[in-house]
Protein backbone atom coordinates (compact mmCIF):
# COMPACT_ATOMS: atom_id res chain seq x y z
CA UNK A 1 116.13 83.30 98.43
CA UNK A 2 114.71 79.59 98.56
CA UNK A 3 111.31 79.44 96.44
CA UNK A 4 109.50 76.65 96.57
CA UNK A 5 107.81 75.22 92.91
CA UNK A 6 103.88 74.51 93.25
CA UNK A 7 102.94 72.75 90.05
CA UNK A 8 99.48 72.65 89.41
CA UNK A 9 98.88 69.01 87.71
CA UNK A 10 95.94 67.98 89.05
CA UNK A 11 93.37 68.87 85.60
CA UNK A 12 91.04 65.74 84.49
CA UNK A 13 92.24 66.28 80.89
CA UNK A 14 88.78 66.00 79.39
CA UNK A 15 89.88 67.97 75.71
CA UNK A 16 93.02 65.74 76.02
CA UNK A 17 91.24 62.48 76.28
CA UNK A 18 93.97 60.67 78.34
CA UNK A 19 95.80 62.30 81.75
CA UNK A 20 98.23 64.72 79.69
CA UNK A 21 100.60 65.10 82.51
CA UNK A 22 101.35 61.25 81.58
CA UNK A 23 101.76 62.44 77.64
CA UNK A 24 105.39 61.89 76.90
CA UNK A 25 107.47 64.43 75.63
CA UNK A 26 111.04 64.52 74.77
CA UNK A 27 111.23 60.96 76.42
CA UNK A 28 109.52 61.94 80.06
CA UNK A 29 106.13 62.55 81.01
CA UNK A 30 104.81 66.00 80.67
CA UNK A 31 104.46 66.39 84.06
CA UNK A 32 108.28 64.70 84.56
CA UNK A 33 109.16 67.60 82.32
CA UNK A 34 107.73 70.44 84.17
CA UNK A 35 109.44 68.85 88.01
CA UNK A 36 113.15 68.71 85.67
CA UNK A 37 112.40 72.42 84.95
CA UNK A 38 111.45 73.83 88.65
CA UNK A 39 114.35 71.58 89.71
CA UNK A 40 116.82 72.79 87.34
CA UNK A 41 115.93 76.16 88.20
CA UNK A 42 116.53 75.79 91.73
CA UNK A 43 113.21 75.59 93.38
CA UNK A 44 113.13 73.84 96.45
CA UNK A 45 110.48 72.21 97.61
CA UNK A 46 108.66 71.33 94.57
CA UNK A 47 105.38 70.74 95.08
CA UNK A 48 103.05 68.82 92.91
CA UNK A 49 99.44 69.34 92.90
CA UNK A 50 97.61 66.20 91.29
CA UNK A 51 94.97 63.62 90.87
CA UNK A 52 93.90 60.95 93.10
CA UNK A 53 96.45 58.00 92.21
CA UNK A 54 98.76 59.88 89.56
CA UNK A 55 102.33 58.83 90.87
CA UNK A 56 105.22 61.45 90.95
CA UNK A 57 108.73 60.81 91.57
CA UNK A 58 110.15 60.37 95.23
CA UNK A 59 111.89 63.75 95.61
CA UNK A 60 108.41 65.38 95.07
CA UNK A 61 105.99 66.88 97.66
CA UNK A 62 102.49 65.29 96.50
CA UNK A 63 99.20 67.05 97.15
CA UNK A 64 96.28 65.46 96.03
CA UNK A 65 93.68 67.63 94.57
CA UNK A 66 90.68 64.52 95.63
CA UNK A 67 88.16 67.24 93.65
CA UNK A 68 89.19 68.65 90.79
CA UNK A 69 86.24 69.07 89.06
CA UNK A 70 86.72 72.19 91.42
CA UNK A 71 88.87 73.80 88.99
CA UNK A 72 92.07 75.18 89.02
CA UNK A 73 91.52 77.45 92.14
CA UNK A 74 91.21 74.69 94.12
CA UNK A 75 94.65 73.24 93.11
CA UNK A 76 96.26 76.68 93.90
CA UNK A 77 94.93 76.88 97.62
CA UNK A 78 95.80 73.17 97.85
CA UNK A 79 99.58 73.99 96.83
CA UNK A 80 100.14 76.98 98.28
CA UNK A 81 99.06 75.48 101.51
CA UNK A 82 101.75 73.26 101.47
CA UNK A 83 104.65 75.13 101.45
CA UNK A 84 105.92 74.93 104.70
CA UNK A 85 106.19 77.66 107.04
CA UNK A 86 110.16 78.63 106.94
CA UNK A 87 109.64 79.23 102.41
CA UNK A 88 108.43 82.50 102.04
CA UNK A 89 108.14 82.70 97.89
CA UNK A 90 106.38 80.00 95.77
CA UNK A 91 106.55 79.99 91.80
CA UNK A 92 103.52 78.83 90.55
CA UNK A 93 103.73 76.49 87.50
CA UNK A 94 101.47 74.41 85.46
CA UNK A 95 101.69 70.83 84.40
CA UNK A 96 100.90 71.64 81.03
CA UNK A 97 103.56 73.97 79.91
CA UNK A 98 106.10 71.63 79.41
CA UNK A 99 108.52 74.06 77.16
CA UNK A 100 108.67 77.48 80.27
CA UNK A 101 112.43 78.29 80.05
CA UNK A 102 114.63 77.63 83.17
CA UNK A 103 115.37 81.30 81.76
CA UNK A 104 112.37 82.75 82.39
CA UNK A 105 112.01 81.28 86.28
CA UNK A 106 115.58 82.75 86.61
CA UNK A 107 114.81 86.14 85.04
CA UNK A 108 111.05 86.33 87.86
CA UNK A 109 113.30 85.25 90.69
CA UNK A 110 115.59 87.88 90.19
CA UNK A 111 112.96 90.70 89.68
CA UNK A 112 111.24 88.95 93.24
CA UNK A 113 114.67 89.79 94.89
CA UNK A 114 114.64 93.48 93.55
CA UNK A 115 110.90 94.45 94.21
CA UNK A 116 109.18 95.46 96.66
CA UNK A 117 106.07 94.31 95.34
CA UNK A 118 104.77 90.59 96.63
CA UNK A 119 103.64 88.95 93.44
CA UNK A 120 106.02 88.77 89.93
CA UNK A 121 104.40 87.66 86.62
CA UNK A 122 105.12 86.61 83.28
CA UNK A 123 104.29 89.54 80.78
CA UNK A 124 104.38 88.75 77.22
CA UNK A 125 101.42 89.73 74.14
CA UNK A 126 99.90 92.35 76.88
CA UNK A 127 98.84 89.51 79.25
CA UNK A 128 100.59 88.53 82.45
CA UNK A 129 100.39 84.63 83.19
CA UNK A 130 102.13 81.80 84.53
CA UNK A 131 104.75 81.33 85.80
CA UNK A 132 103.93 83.43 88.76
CA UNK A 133 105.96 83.79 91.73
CA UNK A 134 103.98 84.87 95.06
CA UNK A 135 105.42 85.62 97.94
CA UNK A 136 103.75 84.65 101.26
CA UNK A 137 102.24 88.14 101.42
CA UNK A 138 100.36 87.23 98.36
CA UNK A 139 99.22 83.82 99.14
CA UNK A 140 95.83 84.97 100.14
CA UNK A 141 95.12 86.50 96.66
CA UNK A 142 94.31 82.43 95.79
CA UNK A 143 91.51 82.87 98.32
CA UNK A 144 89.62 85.33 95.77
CA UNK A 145 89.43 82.88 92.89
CA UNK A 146 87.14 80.31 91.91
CA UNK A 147 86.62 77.21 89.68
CA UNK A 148 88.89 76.67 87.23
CA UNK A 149 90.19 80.39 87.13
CA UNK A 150 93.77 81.15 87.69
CA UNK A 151 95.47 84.14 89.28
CA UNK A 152 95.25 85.88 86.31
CA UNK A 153 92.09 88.02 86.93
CA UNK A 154 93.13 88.97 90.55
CA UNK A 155 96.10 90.29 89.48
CA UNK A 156 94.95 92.45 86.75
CA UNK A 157 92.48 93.83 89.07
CA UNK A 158 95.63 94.07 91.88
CA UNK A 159 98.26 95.50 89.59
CA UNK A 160 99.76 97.88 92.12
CA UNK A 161 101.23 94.39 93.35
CA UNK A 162 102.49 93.19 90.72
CA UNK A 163 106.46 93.49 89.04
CA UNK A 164 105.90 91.95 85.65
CA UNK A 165 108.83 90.91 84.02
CA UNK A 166 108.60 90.88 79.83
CA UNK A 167 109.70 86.98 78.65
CA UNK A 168 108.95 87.39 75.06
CA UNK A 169 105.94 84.99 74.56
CA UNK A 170 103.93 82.90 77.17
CA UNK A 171 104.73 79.04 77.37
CA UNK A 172 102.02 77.60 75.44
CA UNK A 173 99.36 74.85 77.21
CA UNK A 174 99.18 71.63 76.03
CA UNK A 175 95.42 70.71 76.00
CA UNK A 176 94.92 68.18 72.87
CA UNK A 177 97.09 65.87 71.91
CA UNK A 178 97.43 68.56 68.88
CA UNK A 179 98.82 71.01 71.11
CA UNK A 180 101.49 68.16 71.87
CA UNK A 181 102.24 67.44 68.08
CA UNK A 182 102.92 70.98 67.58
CA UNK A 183 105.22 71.06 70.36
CA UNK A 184 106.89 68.43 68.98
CA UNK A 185 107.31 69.53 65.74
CA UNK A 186 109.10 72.46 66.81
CA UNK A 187 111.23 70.65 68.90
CA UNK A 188 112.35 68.58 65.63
């Protein structure tokens, strides 16, 4: 099953204080970090939702997310829209959760083979969240969310199509740079 990555990058950082998908972790940009993850999982295209004028490496589909004051909903549609035609599953990712496990995409893509269902979600702590993977039956479920709301919401109130898969504990965000120090602390 080809799955494309959609990456949603495109945040204006404002409790960071900087663009945090140019913080550097482990040597790379966060954002660097995240495209090495969706790529050593497999995912083909990956797609990368972000600011005007943040640069991305040349093997990456860029979208440009010119508002995104609009929130994080607007990023989704923007990503999902670019998958092309002939990929029928996108795993949704986020910039800022540099540390998912190649592990975890593996484990969603292999419940999305299995199921019948159209959507497959991270479940850890009683919450589903990122990564998600939707296939194209589901992209329209980004159509019911606005501002800087993710897909989380919709698919609590859609359950019925959702195969959750349990990964333990959620990658955490990185919104300050103390969310970063922590991170790499533990990496130490």
């Amino acid at each position: 099953m080809q799955a494309a990555a959609v990456i949603l990058a495109a945040g204006s950082s404002t409790r960071f204080g900087s663009p945090k998908q140019l913080a550097r972790i482990g040597g790379v940009t966060m954002l660097e970090r995240v495209i090495g993850i969706a790529g050593d999982a497999g995912l083909d295209p990956i797609i990368a939702v972000v600011p005007p004028g943040l640069g991305v490496p040349d093997h990456v589909v860029v979208v440009v997310n010119g508002k995104p004051a609009d929130g994080l909903s607007r990023s989704l549609r923007l990503g999902l829209q670019a998958v092309s035609a002939d990929v029928e599953t996108a795993v949704i990712l986020l910039g800022d959760q540099p540390t998912v496990a190649v592990d975890t995409l593996g484990a969603l893509l292999a419940e999305a083979s299995s199921t019948d269902r159209p959507v497959v979600a991270a479940h850890a702590d009683g919450h589903i969240g990122p990564p998600v993977v939707l296939t194209r039956a589901a992209f329209g479920l980004a159509d019911q969310v606005t501002g800087d709301e993710g897909l989380r919401g919709v698919l609590e109130r859609h359950s019925d199509l959702v195969a959750m898969v349990e990964v333990g504990a959620h990658a955490p965000d990185v919104d300050t740079p103390s969310d970063l120090d922590a991170l790499a602390e533990k990496r130490a």
